[in-house]
C-alpha atoms as a PDB file:
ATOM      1  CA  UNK A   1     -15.477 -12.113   7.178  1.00  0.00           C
ATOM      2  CA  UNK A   2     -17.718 -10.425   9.963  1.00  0.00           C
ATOM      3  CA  UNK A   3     -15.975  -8.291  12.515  1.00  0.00           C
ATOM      4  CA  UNK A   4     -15.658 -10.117  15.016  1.00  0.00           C
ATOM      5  CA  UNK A   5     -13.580 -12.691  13.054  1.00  0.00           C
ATOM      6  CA  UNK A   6     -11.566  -9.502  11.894  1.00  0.00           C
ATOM      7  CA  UNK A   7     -10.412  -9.099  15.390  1.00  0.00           C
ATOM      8  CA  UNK A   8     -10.042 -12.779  16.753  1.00  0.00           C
ATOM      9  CA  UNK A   9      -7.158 -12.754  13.464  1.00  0.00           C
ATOM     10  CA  UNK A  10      -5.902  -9.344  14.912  1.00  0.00           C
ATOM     11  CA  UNK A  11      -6.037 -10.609  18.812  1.00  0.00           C
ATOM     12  CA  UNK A  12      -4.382 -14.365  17.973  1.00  0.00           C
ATOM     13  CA  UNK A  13      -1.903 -12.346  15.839  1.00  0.00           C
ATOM     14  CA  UNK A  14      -0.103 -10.736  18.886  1.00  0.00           C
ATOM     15  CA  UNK A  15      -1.199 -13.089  21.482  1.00  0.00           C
ATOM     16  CA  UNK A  16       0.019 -16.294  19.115  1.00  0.00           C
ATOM     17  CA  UNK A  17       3.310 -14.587  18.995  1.00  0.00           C
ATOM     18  CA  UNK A  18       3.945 -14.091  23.352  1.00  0.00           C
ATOM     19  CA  UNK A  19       2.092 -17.293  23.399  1.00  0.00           C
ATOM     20  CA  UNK A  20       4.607 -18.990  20.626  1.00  0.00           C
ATOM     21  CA  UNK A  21       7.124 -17.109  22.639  1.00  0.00           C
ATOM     22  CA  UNK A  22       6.874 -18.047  26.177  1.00  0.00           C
ATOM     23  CA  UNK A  23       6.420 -21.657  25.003  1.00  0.00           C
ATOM     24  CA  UNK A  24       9.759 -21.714  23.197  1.00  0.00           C
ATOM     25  CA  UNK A  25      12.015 -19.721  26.100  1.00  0.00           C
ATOM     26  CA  UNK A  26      12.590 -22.094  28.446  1.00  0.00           C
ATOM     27  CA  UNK A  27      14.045 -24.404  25.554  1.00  0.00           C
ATOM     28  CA  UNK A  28      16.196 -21.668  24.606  1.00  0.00           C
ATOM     29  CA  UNK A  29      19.417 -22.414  23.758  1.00  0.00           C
ATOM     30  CA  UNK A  30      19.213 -26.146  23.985  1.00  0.00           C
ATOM     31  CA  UNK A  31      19.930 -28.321  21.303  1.00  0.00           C
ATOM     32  CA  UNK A  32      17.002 -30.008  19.798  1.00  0.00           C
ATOM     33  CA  UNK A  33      18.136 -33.906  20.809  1.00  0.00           C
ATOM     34  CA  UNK A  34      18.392 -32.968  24.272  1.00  0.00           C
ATOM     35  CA  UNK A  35      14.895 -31.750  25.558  1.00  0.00           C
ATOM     36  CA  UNK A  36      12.204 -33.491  26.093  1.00  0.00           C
ATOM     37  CA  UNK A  37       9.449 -32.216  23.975  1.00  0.00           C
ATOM     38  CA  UNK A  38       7.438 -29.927  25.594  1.00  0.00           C
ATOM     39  CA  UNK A  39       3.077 -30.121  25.310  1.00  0.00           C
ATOM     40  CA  UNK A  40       2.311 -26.721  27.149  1.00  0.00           C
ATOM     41  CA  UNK A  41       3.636 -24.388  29.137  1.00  0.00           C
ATOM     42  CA  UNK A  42       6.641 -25.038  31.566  1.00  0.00           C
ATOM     43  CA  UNK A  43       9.686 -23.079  33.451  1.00  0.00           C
ATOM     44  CA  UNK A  44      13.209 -22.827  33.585  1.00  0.00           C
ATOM     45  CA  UNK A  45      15.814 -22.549  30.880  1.00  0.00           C
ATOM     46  CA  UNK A  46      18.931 -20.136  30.796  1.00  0.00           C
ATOM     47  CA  UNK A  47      17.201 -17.516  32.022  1.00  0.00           C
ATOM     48  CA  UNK A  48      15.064 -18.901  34.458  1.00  0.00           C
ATOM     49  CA  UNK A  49      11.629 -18.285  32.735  1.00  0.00           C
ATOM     50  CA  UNK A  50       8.333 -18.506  35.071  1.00  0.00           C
ATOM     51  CA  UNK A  51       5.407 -20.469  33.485  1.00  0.00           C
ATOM     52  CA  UNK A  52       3.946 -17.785  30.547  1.00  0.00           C
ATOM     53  CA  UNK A  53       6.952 -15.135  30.870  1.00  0.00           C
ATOM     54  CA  UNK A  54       7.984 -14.391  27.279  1.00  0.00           C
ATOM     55  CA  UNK A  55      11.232 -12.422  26.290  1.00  0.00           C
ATOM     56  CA  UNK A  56      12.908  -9.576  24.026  1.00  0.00           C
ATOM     57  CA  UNK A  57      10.380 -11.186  21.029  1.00  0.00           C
ATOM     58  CA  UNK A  58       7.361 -10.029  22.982  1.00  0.00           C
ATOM     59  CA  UNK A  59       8.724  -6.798  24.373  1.00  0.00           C
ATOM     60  CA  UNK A  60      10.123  -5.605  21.191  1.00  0.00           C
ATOM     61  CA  UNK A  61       6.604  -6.238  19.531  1.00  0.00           C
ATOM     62  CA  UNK A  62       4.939  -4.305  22.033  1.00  0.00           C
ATOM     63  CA  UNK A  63       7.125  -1.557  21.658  1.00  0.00           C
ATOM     64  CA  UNK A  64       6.496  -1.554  18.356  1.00  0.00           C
ATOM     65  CA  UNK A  65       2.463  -1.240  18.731  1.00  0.00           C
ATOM     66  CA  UNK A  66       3.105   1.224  21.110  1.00  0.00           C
ATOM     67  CA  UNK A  67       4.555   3.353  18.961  1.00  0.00           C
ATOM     68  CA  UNK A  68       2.331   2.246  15.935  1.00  0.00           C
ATOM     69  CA  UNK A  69      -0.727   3.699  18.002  1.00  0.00           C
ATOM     70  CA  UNK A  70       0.634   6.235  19.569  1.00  0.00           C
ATOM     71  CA  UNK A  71       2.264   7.865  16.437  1.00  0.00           C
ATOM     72  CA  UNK A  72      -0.717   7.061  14.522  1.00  0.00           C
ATOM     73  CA  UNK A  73       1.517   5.847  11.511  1.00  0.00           C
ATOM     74  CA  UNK A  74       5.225   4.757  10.936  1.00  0.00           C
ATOM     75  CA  UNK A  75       8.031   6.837  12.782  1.00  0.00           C
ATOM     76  CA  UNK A  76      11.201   4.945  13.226  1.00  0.00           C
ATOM     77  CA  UNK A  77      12.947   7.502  15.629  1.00  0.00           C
ATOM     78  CA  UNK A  78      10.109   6.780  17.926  1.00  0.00           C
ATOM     79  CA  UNK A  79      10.304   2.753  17.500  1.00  0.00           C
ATOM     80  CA  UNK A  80      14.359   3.217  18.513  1.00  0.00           C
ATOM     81  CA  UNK A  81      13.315   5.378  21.326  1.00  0.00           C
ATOM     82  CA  UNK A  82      11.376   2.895  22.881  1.00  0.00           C
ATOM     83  CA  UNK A  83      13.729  -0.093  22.280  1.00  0.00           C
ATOM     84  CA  UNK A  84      16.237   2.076  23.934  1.00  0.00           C
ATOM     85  CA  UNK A  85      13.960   2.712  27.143  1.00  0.00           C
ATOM     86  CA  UNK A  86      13.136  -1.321  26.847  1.00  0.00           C
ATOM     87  CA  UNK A  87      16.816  -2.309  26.680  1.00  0.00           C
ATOM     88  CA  UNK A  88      17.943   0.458  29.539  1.00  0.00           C
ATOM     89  CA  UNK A  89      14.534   0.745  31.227  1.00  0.00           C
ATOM     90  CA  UNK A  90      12.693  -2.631  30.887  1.00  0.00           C
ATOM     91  CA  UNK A  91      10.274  -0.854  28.995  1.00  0.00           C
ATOM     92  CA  UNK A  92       7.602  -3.756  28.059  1.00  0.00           C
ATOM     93  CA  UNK A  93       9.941  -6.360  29.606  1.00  0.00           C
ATOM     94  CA  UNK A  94       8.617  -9.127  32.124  1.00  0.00           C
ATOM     95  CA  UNK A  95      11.080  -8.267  34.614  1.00  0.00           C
ATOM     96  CA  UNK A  96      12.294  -4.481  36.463  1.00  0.00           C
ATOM     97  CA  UNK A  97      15.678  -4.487  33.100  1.00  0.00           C
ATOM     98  CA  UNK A  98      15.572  -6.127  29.798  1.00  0.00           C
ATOM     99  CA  UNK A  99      16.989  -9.841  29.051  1.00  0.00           C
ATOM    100  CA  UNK A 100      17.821 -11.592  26.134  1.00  0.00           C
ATOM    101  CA  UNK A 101      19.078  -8.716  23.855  1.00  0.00           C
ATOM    102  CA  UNK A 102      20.615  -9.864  20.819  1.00  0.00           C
ATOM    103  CA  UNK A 103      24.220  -8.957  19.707  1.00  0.00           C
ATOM    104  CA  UNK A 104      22.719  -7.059  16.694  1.00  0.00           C
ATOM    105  CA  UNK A 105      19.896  -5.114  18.438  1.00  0.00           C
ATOM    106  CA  UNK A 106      22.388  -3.770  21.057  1.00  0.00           C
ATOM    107  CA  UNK A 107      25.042  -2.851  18.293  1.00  0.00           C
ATOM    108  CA  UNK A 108      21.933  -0.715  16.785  1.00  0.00           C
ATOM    109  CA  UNK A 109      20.831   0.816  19.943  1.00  0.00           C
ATOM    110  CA  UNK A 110      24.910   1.801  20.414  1.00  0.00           C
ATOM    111  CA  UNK A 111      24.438   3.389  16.932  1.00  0.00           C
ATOM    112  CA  UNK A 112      21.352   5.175  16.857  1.00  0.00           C
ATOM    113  CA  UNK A 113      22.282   7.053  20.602  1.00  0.00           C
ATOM    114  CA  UNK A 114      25.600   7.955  19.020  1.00  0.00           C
ATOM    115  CA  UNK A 115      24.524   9.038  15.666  1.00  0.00           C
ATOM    116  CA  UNK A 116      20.787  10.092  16.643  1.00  0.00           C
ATOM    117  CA  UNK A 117      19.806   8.016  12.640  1.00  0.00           C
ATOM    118  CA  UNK A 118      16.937   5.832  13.535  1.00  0.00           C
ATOM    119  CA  UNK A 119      17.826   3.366  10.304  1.00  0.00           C
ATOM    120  CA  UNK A 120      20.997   2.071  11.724  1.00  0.00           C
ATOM    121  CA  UNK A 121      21.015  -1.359  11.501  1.00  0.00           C
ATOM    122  CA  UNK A 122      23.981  -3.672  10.229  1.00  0.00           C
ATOM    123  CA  UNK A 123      23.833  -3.956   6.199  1.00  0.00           C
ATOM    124  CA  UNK A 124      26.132  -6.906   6.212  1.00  0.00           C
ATOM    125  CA  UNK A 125      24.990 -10.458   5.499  1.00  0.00           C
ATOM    126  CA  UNK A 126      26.992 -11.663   8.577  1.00  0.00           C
ATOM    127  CA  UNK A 127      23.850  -9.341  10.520  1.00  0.00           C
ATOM    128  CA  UNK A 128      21.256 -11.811   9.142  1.00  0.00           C
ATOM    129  CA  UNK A 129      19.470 -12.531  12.266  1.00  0.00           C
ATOM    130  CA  UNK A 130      15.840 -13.116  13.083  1.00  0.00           C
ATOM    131  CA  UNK A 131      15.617 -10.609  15.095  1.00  0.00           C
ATOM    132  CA  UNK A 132      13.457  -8.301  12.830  1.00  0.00           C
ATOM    133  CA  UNK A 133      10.612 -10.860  11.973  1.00  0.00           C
ATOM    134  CA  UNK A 134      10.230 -12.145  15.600  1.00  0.00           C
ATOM    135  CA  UNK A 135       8.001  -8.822  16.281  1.00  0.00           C
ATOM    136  CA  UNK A 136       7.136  -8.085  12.834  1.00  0.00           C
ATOM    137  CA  UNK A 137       3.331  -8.790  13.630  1.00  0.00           C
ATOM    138  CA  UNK A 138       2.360  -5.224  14.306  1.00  0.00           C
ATOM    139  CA  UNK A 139       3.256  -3.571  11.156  1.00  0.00           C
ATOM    140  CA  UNK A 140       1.404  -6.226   9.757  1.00  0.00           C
ATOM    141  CA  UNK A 141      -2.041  -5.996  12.001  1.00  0.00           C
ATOM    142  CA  UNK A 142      -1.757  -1.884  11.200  1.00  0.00           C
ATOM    143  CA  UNK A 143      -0.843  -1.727   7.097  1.00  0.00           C
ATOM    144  CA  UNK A 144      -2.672  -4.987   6.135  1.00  0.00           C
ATOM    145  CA  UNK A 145      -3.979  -4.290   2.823  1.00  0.00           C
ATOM    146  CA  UNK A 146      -2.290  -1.192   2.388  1.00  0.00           C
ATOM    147  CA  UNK A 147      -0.164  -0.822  -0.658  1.00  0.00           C
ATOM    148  CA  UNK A 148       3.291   0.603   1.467  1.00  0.00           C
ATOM    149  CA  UNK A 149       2.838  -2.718   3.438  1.00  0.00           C
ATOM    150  CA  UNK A 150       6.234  -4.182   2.717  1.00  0.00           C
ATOM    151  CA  UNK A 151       7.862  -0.807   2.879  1.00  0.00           C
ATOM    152  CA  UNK A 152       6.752  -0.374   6.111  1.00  0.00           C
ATOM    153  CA  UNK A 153       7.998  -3.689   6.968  1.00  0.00           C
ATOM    154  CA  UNK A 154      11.187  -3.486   5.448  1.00  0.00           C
ATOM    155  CA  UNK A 155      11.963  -0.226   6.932  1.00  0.00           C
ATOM    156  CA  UNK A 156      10.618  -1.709  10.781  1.00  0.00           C
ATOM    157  CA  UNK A 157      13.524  -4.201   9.920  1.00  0.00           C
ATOM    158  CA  UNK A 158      16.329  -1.356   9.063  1.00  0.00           C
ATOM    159  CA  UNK A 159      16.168  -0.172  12.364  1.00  0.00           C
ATOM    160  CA  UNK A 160      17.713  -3.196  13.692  1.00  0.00           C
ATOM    161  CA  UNK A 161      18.534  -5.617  10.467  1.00  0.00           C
ATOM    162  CA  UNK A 162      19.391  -3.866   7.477  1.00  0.00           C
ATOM    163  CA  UNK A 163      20.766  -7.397   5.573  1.00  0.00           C
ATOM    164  CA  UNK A 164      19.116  -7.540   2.195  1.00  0.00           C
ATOM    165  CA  UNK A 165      17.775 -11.215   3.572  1.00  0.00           C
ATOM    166  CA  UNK A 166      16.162  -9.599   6.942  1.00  0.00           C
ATOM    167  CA  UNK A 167      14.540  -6.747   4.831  1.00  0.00           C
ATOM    168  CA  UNK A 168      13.335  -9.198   2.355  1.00  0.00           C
ATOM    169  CA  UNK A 169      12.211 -12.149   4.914  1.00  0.00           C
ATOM    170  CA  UNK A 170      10.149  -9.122   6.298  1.00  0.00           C
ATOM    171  CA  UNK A 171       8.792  -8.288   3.307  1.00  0.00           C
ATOM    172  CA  UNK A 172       7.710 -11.879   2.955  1.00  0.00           C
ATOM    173  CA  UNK A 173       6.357 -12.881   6.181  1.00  0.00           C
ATOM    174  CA  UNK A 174       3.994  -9.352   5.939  1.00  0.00           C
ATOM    175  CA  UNK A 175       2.776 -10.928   3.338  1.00  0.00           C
ATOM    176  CA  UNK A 176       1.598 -14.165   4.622  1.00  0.00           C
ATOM    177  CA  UNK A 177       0.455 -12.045   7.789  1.00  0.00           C
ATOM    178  CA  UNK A 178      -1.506 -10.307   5.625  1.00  0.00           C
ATOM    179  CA  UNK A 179      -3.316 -13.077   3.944  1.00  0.00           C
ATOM    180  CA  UNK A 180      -3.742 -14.454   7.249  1.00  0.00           C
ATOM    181  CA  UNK A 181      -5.655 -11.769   8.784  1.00  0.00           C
ATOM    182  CA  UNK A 182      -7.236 -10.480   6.033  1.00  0.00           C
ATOM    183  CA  UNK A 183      -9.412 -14.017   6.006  1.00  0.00           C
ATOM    184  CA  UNK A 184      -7.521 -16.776   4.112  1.00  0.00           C
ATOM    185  CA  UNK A 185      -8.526 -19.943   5.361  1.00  0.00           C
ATOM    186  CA  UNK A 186      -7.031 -22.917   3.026  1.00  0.00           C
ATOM    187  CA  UNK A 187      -3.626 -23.562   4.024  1.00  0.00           C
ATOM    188  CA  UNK A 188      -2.248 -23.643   1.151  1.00  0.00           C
ATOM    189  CA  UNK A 189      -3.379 -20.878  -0.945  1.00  0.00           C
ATOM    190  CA  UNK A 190      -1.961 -19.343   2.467  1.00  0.00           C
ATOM    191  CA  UNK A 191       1.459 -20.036   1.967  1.00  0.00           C
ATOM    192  CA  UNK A 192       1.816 -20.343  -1.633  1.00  0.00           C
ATOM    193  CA  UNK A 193       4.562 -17.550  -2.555  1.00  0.00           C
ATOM    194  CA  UNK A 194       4.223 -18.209  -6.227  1.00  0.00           C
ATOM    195  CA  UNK A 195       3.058 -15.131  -7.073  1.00  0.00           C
ATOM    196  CA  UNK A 196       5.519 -12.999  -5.092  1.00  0.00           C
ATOM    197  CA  UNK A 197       7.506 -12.161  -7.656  1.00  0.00           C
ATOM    198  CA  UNK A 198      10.812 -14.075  -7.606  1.00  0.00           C
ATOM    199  CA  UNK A 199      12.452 -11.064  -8.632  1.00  0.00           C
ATOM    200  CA  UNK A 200      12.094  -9.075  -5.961  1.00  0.00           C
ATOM    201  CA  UNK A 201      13.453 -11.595  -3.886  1.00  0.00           C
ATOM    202  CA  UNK A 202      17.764 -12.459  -3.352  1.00  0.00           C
ATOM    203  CA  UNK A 203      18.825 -15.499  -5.046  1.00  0.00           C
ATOM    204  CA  UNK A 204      18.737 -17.032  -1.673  1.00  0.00           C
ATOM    205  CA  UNK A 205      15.317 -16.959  -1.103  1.00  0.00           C
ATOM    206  CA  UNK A 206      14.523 -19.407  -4.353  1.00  0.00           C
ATOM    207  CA  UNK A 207      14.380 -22.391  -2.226  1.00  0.00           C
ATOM    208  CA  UNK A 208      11.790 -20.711   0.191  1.00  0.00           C
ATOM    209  CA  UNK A 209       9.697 -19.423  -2.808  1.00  0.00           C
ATOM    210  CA  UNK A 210       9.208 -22.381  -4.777  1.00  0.00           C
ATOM    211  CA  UNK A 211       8.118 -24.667  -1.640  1.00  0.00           C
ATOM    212  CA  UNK A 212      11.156 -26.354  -1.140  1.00  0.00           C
ATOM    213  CA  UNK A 213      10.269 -27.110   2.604  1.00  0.00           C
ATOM    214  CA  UNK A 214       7.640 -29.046   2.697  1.00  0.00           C
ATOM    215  CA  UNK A 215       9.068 -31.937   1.516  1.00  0.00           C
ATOM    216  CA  UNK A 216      11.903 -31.505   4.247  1.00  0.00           C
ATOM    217  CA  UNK A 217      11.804 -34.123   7.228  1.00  0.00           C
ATOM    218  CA  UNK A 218      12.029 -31.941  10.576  1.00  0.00           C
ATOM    219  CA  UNK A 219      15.968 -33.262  10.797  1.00  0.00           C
ATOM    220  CA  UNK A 220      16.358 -31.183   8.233  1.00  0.00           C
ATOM    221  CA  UNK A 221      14.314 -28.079   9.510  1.00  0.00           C
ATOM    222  CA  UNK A 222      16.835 -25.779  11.667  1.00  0.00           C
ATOM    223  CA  UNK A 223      15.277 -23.506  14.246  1.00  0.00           C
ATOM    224  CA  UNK A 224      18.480 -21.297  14.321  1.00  0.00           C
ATOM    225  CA  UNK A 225      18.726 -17.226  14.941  1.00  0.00           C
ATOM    226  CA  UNK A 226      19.349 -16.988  10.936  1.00  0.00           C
ATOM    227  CA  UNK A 227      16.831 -15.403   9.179  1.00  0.00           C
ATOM    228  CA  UNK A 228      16.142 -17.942   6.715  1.00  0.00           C
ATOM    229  CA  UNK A 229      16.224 -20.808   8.747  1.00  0.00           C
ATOM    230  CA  UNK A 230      14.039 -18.698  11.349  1.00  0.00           C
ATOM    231  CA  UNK A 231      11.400 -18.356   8.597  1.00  0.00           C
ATOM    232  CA  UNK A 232      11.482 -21.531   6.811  1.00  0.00           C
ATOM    233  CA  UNK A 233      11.485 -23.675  10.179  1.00  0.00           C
ATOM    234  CA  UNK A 234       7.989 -21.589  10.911  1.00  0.00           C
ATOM    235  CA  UNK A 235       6.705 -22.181   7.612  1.00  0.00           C
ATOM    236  CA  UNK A 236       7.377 -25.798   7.244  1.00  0.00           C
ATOM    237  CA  UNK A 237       5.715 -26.187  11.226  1.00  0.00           C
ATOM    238  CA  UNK A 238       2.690 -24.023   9.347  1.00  0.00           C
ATOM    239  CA  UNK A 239       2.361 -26.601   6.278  1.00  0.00           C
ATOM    240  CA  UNK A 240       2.886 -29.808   8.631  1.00  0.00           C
ATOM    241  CA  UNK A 241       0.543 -28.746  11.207  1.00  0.00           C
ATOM    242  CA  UNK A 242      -3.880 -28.153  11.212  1.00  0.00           C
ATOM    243  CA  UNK A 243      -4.063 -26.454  14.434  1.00  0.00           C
ATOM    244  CA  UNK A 244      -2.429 -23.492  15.957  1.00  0.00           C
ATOM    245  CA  UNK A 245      -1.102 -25.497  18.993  1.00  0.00           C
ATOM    246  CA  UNK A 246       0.508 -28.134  16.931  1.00  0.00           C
ATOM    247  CA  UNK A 247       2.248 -25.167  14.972  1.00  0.00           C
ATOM    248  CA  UNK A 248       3.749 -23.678  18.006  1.00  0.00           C
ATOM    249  CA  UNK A 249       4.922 -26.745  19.621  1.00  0.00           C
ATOM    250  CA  UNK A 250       6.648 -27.718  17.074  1.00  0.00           C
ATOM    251  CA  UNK A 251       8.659 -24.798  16.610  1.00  0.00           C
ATOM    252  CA  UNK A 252       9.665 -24.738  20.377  1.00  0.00           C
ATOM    253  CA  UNK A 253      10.257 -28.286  19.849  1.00  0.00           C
ATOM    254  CA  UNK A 254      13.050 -27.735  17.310  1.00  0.00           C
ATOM    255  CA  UNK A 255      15.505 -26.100  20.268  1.00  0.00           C
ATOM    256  CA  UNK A 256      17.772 -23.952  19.980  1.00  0.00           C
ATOM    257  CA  UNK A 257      16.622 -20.506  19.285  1.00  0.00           C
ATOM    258  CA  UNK A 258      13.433 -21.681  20.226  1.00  0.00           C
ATOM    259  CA  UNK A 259      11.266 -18.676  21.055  1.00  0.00           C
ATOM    260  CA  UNK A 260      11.941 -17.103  18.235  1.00  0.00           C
ATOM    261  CA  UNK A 261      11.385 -19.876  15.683  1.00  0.00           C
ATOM    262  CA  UNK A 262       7.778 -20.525  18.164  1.00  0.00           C
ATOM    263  CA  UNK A 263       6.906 -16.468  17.836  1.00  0.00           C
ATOM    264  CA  UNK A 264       7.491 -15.953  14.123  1.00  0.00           C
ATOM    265  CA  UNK A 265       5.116 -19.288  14.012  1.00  0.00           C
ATOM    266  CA  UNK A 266       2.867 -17.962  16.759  1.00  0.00           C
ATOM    267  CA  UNK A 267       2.051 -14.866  14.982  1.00  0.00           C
ATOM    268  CA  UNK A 268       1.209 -16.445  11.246  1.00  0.00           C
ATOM    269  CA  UNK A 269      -0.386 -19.015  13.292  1.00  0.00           C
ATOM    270  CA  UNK A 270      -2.809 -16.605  15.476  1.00  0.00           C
ATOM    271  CA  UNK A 271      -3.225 -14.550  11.929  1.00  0.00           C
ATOM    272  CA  UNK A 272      -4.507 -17.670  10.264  1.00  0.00           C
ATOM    273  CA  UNK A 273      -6.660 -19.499  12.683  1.00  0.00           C
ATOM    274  CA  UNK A 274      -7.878 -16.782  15.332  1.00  0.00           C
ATOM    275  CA  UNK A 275      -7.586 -16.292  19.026  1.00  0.00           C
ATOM    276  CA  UNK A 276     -10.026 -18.659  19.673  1.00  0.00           C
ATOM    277  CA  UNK A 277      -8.119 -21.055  18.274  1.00  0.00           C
ATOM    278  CA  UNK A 278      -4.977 -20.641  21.410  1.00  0.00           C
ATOM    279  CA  UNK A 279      -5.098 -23.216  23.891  1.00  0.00           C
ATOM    280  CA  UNK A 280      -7.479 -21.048  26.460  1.00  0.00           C
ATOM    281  CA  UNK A 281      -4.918 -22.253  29.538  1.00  0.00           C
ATOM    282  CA  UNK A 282      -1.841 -21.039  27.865  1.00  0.00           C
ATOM    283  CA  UNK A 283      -3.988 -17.482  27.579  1.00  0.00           C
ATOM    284  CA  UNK A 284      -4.315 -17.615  31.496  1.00  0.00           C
ATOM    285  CA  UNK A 285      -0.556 -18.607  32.053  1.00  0.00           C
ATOM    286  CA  UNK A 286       0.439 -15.743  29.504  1.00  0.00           C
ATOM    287  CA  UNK A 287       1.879 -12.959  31.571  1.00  0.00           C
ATOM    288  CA  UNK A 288       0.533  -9.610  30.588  1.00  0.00           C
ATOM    289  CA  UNK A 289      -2.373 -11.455  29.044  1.00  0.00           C
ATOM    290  CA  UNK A 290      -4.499  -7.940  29.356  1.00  0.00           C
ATOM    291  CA  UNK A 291      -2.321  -5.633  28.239  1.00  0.00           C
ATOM    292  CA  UNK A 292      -1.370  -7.984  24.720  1.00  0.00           C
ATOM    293  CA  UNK A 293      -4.677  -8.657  24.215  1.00  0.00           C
ATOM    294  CA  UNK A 294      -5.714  -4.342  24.587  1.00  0.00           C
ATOM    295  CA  UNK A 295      -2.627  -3.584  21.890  1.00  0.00           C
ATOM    296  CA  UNK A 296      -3.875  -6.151  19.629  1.00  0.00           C
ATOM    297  CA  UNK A 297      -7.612  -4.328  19.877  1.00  0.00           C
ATOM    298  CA  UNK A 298      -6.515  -0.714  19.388  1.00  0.00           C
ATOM    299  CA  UNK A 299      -4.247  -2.235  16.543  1.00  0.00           C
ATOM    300  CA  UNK A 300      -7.509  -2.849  14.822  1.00  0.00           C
ATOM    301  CA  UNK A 301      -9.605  -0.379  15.159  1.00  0.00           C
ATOM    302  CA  UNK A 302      -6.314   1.504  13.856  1.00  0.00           C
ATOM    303  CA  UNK A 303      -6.775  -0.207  11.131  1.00  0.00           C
ATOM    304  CA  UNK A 304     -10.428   0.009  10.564  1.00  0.00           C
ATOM    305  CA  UNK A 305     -10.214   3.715  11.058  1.00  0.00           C
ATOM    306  CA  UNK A 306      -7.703   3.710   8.055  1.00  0.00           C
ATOM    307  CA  UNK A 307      -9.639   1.081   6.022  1.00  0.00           C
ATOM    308  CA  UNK A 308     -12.858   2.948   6.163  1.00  0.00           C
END
């Protein structure tokens, strides 16, 4: 893989997740036999989305490369820091204060200003949200091939989502991230998990590993704020899909918590086919276009610098 192939994985990475992201929020919250399927970019929804404004997916990602780069490394007192100036400040946010917070990301923040213990998130598996993997992409693009890769991705998870099935869906999806950018290119060598190691993995994850989702019709594919549903609904739009726009739309197509089941496949998408590879008019409707696309370039010459 030459470098410049390197960093169209690393740029569609982080753009394929606002991208994945903005496509999905204005279907927010609506059930998946009441839209009308969406083929690019559009507005409204609950919150009242602009064409190409993403939400706390994007903005907790970014805060996350922020502090990736500007700690050079892992420090999760910085990563709460800056969710805290994001959820108070509208710190990376598309708007002046912060929208969308989940239930379980605010209960953390609560925590970690009271207690001052960066690793705060909810253990219980009533806290098994996807709010973890939606900006999970990072840790990926700055540990790929690096042997404390899932550590780093489990821990980026405890800060928010401490439920053995967040930690482990984490641990997963860095995986296939990994793959992705490091220059897989059959499909499904890509998302094979055979050699995972079972394991390592909760009981609950056996239908994931063995591939029980691609034979699933999409009425059976839930695009729902629980983690496993989160991840399998991206992972069956992966296998059923040759392009990185089909991917996305079909996640955002599947309603309800529809910009984060179209960022988790944004990002694996982006990983696996390249930036080139995103609809070049969604790129221009993407707000913040510029500043995504410089994260995702210091991201890897991060990594370069460590790989060399």
């Amino acid at each position: 893989m030459t470098e410049a192939e390197s960093l169209s994985r690393w740029e569609g990475c982080l753009l394929g997740l606002a991208v994945g992201d903005a496509l999905g929020a204005p279907l927010e919250f609506h059930r998946r036999e009441r839209i009308t399927p969406i083929t690019g970019m559009i507005e409204g929804g609950k919150f009242r989305m602009r064409r190409g404004e993403w939400t706390d997916d994007t903005a907790m990602a970014l805060c996350l490369a922020d502090s990736l780069l500007v700690c050079d490394g892992f420090d999760a007192a910085d990563q709460m820091e800056r969710y805290w100036r994001w959820a108070n400040h509208g710190e990376n946010s598309t708007r002046q204060r912060a929208f969308g917070i989940g239930k379980t990301v605010a209960k953390a923040l609560a925590r970690y200003q009271r207690s001052g213990e960066p690793l705060c998130g909810s253990d219980a598996l009533s806290a098994s949200g996807n709010g973890s993997i939606m900006r999970l992409a990072p840790v990926a693009m700055r540990y790929a091939g690096v042997s404390s890769l899932t550590v780093h991705a489990a821990a980026s998870s405890r800060t928010t989502h401490a439920s053995p099935l967040c930690l482990s869906a984490c641990r997963l999806m860095a995986r296939l991230l990994e793959r992705a950018l490091l220059g897989e290119t059959t499909n499904s060598r890509w998302l094979s998990t055979a050699e995972l190691g079972s394991d390592d993995y909760p009981s609950m994850f056996m239908p994931l590993l063995s591939g029980e989702y691609r034979d699933k019709t999409e009425e059976e594919i839930r695009g729902s704020g629980y983690v496993l549903e989160s991840l399998e609904a991206a992972m069956w739009c992966l296998w059923h899909s040759d392009s990185f726009a089909d991917a996305v739309l079909k996640a955002a197509n599947l309603g309800d918590d529809a910009d984060t089941t179209a960022a988790v496949t944004g990002q694996l998408a982006g990983a696996f086919y390249g930036v080139t590879a995103i609809p070049a008019l969604w790129c221009r409707q993407l707000h913040a276009y510029d500043h995504i696309h410089d994260r995702a370039v210091k991201l890897h010459a991060a990594w370069q610098d460590d790989s060399c």
